[in-house]
C-alpha atoms as a PDB file:
ATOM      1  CA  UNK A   1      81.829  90.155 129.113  1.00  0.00           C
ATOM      2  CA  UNK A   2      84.589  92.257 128.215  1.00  0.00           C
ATOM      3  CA  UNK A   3      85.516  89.683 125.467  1.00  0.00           C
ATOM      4  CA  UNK A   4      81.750  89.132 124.354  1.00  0.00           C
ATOM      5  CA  UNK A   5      81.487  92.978 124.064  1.00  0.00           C
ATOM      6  CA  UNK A   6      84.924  93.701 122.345  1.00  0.00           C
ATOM      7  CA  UNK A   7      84.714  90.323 120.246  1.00  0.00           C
ATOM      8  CA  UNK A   8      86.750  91.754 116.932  1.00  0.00           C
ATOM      9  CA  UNK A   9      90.010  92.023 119.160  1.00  0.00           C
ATOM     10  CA  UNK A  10      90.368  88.223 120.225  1.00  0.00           C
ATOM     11  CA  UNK A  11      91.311  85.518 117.581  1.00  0.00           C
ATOM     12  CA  UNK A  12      88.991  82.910 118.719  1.00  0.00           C
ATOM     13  CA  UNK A  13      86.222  85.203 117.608  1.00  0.00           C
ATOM     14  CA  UNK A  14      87.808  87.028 114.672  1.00  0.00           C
ATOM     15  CA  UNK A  15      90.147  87.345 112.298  1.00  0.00           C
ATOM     16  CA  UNK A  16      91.435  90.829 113.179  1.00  0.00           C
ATOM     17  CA  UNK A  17      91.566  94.720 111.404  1.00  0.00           C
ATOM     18  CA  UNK A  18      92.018  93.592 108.106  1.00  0.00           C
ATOM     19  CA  UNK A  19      88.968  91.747 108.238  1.00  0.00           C
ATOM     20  CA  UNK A  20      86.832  94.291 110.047  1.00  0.00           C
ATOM     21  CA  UNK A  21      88.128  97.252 108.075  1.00  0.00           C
ATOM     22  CA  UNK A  22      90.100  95.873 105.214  1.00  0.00           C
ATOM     23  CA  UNK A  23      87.584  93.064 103.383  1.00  0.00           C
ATOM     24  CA  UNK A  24      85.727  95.758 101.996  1.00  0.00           C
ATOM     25  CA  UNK A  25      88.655  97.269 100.177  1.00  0.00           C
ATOM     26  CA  UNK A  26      89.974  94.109  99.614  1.00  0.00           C
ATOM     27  CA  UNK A  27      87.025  93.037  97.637  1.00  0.00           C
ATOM     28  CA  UNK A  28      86.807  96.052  95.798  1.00  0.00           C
ATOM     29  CA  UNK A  29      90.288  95.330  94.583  1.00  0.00           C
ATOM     30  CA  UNK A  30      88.983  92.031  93.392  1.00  0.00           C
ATOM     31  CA  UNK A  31      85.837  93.494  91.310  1.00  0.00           C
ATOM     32  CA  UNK A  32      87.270  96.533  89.700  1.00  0.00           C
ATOM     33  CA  UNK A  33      90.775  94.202  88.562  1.00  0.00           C
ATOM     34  CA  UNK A  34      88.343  91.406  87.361  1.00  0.00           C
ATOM     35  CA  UNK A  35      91.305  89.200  89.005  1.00  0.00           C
ATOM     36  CA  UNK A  36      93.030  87.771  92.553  1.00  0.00           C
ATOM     37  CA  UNK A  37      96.227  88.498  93.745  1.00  0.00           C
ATOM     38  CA  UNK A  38      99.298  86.299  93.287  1.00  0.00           C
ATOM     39  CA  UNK A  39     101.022  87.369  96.199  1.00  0.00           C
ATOM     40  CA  UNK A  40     100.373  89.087  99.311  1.00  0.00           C
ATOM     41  CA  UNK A  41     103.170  91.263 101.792  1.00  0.00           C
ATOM     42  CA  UNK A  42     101.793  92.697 105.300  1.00  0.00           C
ATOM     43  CA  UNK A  43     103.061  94.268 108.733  1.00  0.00           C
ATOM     44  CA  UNK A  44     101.091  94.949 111.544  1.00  0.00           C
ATOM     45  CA  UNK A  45     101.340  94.996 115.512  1.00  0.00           C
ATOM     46  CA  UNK A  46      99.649  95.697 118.819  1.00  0.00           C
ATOM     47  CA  UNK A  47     101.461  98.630 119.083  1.00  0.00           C
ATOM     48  CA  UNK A  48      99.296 100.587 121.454  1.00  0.00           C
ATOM     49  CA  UNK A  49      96.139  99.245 122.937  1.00  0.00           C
ATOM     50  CA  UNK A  50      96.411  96.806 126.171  1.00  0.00           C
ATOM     51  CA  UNK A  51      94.142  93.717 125.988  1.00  0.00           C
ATOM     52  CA  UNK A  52      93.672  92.774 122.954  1.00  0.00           C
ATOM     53  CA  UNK A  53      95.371  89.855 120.538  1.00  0.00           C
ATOM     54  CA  UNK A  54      95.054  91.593 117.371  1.00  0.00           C
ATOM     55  CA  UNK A  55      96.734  94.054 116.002  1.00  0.00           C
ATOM     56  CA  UNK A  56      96.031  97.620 116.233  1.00  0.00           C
ATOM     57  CA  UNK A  57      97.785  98.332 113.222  1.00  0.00           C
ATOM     58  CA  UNK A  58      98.090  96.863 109.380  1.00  0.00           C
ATOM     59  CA  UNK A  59      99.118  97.641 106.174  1.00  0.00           C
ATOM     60  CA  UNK A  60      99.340  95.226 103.299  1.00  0.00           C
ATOM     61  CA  UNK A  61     100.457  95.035  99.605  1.00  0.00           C
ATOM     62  CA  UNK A  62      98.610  92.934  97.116  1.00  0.00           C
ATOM     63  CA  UNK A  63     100.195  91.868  93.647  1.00  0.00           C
ATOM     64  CA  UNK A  64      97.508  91.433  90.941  1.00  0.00           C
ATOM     65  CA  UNK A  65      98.489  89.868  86.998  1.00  0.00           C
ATOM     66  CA  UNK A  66      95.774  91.293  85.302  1.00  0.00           C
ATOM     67  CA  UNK A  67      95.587  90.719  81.279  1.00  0.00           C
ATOM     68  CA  UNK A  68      96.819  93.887  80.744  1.00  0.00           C
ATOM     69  CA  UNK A  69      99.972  93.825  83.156  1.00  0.00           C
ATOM     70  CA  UNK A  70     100.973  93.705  86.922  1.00  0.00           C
ATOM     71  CA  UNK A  71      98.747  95.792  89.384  1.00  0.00           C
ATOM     72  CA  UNK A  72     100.036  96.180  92.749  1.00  0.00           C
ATOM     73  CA  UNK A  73      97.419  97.616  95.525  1.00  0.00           C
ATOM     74  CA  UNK A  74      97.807  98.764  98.883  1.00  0.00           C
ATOM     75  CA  UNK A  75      95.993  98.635 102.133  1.00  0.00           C
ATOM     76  CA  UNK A  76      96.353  99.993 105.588  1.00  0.00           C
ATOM     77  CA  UNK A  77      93.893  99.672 108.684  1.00  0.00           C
ATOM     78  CA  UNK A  78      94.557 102.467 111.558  1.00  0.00           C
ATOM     79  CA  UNK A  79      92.606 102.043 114.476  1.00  0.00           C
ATOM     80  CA  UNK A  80      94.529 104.426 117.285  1.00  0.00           C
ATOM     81  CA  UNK A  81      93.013 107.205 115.447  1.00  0.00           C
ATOM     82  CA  UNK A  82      90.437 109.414 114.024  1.00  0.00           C
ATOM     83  CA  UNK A  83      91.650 111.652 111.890  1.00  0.00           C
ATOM     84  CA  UNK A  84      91.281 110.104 109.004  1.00  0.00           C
ATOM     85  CA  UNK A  85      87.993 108.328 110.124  1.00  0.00           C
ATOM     86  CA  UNK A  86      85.476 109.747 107.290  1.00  0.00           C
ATOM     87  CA  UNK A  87      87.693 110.073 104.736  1.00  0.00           C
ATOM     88  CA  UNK A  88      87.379 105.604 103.643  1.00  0.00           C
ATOM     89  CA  UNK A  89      87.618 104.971  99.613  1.00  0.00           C
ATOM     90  CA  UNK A  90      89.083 102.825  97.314  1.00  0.00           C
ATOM     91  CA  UNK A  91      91.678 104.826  94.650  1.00  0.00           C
ATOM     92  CA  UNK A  92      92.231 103.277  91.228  1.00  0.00           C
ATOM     93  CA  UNK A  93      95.622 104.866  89.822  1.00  0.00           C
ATOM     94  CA  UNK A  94      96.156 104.773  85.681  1.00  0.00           C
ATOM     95  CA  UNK A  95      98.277 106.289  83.149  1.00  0.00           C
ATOM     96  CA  UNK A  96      95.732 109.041  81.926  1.00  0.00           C
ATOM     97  CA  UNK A  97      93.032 109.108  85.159  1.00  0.00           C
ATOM     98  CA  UNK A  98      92.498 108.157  88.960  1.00  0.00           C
ATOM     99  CA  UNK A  99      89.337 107.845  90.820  1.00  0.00           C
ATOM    100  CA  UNK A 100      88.399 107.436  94.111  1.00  0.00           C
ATOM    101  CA  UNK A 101      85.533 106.165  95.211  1.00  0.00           C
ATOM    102  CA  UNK A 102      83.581 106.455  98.580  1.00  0.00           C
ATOM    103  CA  UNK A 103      80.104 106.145 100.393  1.00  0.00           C
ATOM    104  CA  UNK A 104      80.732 109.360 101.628  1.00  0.00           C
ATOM    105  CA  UNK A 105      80.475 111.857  98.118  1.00  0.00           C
ATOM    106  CA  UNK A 106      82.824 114.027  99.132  1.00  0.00           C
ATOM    107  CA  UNK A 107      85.472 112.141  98.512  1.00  0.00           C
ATOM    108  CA  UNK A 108      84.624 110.613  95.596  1.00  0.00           C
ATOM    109  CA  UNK A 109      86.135 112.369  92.466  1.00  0.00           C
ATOM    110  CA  UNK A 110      88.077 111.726  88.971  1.00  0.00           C
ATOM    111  CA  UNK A 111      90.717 113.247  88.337  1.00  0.00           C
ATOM    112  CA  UNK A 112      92.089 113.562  84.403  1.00  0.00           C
ATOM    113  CA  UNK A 113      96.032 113.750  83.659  1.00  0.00           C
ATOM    114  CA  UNK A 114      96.776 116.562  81.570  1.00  0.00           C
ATOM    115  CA  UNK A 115      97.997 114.621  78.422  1.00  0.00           C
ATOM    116  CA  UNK A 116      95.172 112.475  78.652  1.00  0.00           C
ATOM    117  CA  UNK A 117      92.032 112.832  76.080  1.00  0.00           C
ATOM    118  CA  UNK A 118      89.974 115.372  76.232  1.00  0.00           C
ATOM    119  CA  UNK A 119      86.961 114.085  78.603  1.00  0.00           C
ATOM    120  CA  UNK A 120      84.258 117.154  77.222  1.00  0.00           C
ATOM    121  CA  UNK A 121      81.992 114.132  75.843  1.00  0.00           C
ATOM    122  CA  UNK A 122      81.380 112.649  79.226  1.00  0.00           C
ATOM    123  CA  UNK A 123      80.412 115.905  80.659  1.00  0.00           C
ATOM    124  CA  UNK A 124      78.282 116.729  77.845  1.00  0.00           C
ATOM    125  CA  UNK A 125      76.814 112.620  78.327  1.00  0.00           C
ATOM    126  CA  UNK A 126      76.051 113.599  81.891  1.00  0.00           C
ATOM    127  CA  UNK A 127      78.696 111.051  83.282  1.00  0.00           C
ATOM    128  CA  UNK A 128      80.959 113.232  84.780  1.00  0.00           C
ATOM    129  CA  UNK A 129      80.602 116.828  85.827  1.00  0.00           C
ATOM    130  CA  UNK A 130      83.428 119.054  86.099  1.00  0.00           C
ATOM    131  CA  UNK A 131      84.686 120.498  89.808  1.00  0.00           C
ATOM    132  CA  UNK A 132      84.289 124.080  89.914  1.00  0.00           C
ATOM    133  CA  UNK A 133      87.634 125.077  91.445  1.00  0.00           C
ATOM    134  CA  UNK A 134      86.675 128.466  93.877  1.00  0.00           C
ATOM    135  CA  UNK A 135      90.670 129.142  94.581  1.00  0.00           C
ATOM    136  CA  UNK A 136      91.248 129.450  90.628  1.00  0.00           C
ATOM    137  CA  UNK A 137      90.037 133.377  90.780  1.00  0.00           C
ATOM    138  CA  UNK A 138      92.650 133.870  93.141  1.00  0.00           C
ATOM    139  CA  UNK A 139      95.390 132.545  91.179  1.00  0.00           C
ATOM    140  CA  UNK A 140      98.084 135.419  90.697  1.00  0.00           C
ATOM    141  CA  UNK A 141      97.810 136.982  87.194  1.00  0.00           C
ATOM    142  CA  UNK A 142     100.678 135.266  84.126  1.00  0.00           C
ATOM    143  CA  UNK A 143     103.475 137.339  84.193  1.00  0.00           C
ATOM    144  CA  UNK A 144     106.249 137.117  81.463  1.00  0.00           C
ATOM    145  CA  UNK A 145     109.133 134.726  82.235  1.00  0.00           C
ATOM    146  CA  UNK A 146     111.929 136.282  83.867  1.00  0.00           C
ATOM    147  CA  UNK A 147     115.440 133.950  82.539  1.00  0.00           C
ATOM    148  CA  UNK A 148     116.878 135.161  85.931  1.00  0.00           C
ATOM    149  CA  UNK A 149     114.509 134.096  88.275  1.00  0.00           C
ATOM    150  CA  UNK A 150     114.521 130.786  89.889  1.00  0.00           C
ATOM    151  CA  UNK A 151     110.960 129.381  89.479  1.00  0.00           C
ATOM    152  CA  UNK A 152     109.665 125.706  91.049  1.00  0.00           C
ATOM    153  CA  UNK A 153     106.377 124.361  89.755  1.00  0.00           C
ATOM    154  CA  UNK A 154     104.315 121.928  90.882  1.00  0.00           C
ATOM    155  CA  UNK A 155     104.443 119.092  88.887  1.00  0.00           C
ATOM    156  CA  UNK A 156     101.450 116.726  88.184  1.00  0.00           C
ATOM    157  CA  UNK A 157      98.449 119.012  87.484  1.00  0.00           C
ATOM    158  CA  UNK A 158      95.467 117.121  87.354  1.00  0.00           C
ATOM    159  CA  UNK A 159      91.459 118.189  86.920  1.00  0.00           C
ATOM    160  CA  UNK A 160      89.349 117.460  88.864  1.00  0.00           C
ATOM    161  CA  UNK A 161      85.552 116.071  88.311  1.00  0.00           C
ATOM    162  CA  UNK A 162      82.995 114.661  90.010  1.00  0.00           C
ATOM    163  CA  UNK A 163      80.441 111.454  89.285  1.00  0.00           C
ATOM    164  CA  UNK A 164      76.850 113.032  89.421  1.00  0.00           C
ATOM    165  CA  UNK A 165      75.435 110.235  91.148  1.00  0.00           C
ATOM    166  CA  UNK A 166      75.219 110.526  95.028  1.00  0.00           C
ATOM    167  CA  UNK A 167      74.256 108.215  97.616  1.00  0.00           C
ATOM    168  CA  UNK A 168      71.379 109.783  99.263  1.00  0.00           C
ATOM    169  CA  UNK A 169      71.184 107.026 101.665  1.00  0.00           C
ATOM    170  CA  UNK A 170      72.880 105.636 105.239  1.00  0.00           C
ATOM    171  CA  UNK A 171      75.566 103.767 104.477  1.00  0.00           C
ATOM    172  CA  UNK A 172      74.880 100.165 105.436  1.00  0.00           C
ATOM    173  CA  UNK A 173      71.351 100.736 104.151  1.00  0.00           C
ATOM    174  CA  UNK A 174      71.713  99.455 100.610  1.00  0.00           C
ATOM    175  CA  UNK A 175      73.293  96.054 102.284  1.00  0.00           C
ATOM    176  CA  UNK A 176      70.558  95.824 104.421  1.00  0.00           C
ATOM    177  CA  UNK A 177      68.034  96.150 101.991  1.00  0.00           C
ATOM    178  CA  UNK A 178      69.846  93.546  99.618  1.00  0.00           C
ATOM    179  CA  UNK A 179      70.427  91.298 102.794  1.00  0.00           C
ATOM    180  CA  UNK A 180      66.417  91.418 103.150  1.00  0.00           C
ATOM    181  CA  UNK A 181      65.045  91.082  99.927  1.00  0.00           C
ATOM    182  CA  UNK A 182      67.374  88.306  99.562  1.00  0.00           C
ATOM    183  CA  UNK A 183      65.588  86.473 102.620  1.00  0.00           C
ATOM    184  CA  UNK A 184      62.238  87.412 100.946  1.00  0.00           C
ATOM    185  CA  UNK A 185      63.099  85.931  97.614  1.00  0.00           C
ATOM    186  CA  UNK A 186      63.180  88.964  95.673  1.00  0.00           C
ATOM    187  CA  UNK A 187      66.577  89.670  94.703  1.00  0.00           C
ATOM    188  CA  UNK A 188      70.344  87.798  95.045  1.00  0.00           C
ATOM    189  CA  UNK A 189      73.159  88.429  97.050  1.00  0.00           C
ATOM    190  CA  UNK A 190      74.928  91.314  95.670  1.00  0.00           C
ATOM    191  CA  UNK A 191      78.104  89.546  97.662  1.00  0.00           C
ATOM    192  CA  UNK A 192      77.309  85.862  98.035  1.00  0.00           C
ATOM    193  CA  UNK A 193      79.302  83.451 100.595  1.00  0.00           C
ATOM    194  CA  UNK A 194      82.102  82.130  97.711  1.00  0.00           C
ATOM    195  CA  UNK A 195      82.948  85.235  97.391  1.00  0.00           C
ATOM    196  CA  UNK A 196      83.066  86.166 100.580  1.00  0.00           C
ATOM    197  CA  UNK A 197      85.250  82.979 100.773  1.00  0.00           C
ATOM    198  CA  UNK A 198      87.545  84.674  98.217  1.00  0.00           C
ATOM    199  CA  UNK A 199      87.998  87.677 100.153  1.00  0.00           C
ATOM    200  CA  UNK A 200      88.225  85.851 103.156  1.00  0.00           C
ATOM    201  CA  UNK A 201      91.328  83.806 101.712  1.00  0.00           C
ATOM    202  CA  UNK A 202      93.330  86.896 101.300  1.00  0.00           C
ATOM    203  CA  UNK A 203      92.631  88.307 104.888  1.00  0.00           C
ATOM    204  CA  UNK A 204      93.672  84.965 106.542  1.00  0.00           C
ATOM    205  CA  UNK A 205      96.886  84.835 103.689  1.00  0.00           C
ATOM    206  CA  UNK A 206      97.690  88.814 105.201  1.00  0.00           C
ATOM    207  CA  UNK A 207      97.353  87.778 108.442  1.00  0.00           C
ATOM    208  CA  UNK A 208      99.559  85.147 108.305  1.00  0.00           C
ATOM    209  CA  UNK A 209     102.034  87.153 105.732  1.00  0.00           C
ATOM    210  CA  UNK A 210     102.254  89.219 109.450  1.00  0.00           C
ATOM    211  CA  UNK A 211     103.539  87.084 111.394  1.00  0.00           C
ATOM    212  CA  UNK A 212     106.294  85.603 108.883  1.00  0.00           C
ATOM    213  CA  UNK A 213     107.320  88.987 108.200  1.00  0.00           C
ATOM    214  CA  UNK A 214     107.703  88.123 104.420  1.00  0.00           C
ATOM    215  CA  UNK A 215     105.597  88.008 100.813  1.00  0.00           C
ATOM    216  CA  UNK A 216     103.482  84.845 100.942  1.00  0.00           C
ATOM    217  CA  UNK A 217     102.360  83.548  97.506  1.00  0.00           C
ATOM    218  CA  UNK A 218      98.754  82.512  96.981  1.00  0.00           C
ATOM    219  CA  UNK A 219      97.470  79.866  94.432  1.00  0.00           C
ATOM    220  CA  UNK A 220      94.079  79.185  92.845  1.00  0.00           C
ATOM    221  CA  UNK A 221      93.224  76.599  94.623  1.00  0.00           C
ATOM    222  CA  UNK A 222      93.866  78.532  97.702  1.00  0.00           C
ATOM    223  CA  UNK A 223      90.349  79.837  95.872  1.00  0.00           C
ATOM    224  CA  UNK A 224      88.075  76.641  95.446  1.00  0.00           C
ATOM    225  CA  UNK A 225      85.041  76.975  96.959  1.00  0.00           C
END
């Protein structure tokens, strides 16, 4: 019973954190690069639970040749905690922007580099909306430079705004109602099995990157479905 109930942390029923946790980043990765990776590199352990087989632990990094150049993601899957336990998104870092990307709107913002073109037209479009930022009235007045005084600044500045759509749902309820109307006819997989398959690939590559301890190499017709 305890293995029927706790099925996710025995390999003969699973195929371990990154599957449970990491797939959905994973295949994110896959959809916003438009590509699959080339090479995989993971660690991982049972490093603190008794009674399990897979690890509690695992962090991976993903090598992607895209058209326009390398992209290399990362991963990591902590399950002997919750601080961090809300706070799941995928972050896409560029030259001029990052976003992030979340179920949970809170943590899903954009953030604009400051040499990067001006973004006014997507506010004005309604595509992005800019953060108000509360602490800036309590920003300490400019004050002439001073050649003698030592001064550090933080390096990096970014602004911050937010995507005016909000999911005003439960979580899992949009996959559910896909799931369904897909058994009723009336709409497709928005994730059908090949590429599940895909995804699934890369977990099992991860996985196995793990236990060699080294950067495993993946091929496309690791990929045929």
């Amino acid at each position: 019973m305890h293995e029927f109930r706790n099925w996710r942390f025995f390999k003969k029923y699973g195929a371990g954190p990154l599957a449970d946790f990491g797939s959905q980043q994973i295949d994110v990765c896959r959809w916003m690069l438009g590509a699959l990776p080339k090479s995989v590199l993971a660690a991982g352990g049972l490093d603190y639970y008794q009674g399990r087989q897979w690890h509690d632990n695992a962090m991976a990094i993903l090598d992607y040749q895209t058209p326009q150049g390398l992209v290399r993601a990362s991963c990591q899957v902590l399950t002997a905690t919750s601080a961090g336990a809300e706070a799941f998104f995928e972050q896409l870092m560029g030259t001029d922007a990052t976003i992030r990307i979340s179920e949970n709107p809170k943590w899903t913002k954009v953030f604009r580099e400051a040499h990067a073109a001006d973004w006014e037209p997507w506010v004005k479009q309604g595509l992005l909306a800019k953060q108000q930022a509360a602490e800036a009235a309590k920003q300490e007045p400019s004050k002439p430079e001073d050649p003698y005084e030592v001064r550090v600044r933080e390096t990096g500045q970014v602004t911050t705004y937010e995507i005016p759509v909000v999911l005003d749902k439960p979580s899992h309820q949009p996959h559910l109602e896909n799931f369904f109307d897909a058994i009723r006819g009336k709409a497709k997989l928005a994730c059908p099995a090949e590429e599940a398959f895909r995804t699934e690939v890369i977990v099992h590559k991860l996985n196995e990157a793990i236990t060699a301890g080294k950067a495993l190499e993946l091929r496309p017709e690791d990929f045929a479905v």
